[in-house]
C-alpha atoms as a PDB file:
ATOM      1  CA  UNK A   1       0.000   0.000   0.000  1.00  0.00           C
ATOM      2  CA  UNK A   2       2.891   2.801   0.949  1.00  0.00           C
ATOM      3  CA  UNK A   3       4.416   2.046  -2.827  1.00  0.00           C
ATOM      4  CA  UNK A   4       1.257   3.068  -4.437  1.00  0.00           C
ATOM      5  CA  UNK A   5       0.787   5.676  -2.503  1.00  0.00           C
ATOM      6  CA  UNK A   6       4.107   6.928  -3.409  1.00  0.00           C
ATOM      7  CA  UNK A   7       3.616   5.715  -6.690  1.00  0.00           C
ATOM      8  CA  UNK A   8       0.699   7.506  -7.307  1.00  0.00           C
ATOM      9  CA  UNK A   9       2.478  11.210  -5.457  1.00  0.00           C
ATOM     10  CA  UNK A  10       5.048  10.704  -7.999  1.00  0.00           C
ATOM     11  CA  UNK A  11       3.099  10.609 -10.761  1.00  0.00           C
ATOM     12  CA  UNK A  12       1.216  13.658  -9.714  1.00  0.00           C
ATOM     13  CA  UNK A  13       3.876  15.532  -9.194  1.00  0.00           C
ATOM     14  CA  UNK A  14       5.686  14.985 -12.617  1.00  0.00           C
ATOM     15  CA  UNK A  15       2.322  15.555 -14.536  1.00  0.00           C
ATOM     16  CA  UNK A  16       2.312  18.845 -12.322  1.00  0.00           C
ATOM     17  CA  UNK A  17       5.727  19.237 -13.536  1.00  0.00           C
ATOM     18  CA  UNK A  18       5.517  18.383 -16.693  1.00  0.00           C
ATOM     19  CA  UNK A  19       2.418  20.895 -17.089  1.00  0.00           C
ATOM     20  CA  UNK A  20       4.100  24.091 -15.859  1.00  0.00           C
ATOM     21  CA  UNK A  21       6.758  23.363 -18.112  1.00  0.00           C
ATOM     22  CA  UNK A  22       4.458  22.981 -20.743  1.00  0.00           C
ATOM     23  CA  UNK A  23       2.663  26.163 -20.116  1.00  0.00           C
ATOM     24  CA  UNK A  24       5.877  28.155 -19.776  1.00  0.00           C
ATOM     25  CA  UNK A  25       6.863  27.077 -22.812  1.00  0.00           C
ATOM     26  CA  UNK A  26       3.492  27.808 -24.618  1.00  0.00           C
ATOM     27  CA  UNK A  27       3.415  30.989 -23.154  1.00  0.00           C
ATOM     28  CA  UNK A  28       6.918  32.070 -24.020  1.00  0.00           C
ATOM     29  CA  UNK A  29       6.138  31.159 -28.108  1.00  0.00           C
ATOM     30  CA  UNK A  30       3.074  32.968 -27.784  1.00  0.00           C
ATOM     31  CA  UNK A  31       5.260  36.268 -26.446  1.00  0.00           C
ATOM     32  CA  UNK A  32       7.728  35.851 -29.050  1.00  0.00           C
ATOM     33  CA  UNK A  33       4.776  35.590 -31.992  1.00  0.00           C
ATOM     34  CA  UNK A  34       3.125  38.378 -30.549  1.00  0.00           C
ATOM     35  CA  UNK A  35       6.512  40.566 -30.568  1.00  0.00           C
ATOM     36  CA  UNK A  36       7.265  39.154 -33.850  1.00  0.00           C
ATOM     37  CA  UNK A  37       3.425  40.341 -35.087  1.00  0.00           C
ATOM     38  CA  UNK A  38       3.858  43.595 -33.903  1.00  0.00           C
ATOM     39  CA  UNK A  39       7.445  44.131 -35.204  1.00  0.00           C
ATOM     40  CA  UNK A  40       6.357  43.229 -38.621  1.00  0.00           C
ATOM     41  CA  UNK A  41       3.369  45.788 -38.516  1.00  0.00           C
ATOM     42  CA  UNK A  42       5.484  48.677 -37.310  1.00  0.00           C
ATOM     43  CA  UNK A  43       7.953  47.927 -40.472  1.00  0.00           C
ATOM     44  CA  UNK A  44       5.170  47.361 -42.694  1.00  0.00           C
ATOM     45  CA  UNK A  45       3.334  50.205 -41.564  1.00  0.00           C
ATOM     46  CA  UNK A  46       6.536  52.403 -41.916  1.00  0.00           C
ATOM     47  CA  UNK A  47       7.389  51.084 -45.533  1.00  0.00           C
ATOM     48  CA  UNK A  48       4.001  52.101 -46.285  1.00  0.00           C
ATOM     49  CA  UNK A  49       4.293  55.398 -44.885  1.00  0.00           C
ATOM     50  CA  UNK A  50       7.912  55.871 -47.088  1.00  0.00           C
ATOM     51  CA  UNK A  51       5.690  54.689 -50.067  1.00  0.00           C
ATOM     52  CA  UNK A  52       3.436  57.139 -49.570  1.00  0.00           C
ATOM     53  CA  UNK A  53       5.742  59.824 -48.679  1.00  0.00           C
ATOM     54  CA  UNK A  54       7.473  59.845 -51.860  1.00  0.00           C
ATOM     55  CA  UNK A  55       4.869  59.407 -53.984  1.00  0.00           C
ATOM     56  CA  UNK A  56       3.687  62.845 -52.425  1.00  0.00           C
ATOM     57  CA  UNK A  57       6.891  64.815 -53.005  1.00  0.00           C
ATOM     58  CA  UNK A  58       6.049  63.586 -56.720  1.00  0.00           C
ATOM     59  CA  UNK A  59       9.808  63.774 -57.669  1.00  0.00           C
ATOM     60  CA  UNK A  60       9.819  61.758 -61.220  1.00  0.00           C
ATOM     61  CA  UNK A  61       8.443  61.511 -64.738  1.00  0.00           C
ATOM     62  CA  UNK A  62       5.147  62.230 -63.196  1.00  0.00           C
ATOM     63  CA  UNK A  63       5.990  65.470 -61.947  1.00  0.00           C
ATOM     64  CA  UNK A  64       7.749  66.704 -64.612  1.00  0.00           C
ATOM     65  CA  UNK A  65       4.724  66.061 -66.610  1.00  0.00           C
ATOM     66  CA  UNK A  66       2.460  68.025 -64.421  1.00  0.00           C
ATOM     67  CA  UNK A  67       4.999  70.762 -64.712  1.00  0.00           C
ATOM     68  CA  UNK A  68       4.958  70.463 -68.690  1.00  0.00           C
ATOM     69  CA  UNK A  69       1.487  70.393 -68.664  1.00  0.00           C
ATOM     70  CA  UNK A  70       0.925  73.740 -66.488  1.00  0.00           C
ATOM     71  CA  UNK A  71       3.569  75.556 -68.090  1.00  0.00           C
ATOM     72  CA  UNK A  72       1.682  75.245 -71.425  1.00  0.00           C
ATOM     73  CA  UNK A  73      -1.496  76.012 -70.316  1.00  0.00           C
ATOM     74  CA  UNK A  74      -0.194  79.214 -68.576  1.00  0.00           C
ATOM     75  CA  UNK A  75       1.378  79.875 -72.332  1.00  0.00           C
ATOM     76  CA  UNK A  76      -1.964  79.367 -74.069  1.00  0.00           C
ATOM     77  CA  UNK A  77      -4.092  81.229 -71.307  1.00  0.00           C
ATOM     78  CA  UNK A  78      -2.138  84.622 -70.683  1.00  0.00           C
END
């Protein structure tokens, strides 16, 4: 009877173990995905912002075309 009984303490106390291990584990991916999530959003989100940026200084062959463009009809509408 005292074997199973220690039998049976042993057993609880490795599933106990092996469960906070398990959960420490789980929730230390779970920080690192989250971290990783929101590290990719803030450099998306800033790449985005760049894009957008530039495309509003307009420095290019689009701008130069706008440029054309208004200095002719300022020519043909003095």
């Amino acid at each position: 009877m005292g074997r199973f009984v220690v039998g049976a303490i042993a057993v609880v106390v490795g599933l106990f173990v092996a469960g906070a291990i398990a959960f420490w584990l789980f929730k230390a991916l779970l920080g690192v995905l989250f971290y990783l999530v929101v590290g990719a959003l803030v450099v998306g989100g800033a790449v985005w912002l760049y894009g957008r940026a530039k495309r509003s200084l307009g420095t290019g062959r689009n701008q130069r075309r706008i440029e054309a463009a208004a200095a002719t009809w300022r020519q043909r509408h003095r």
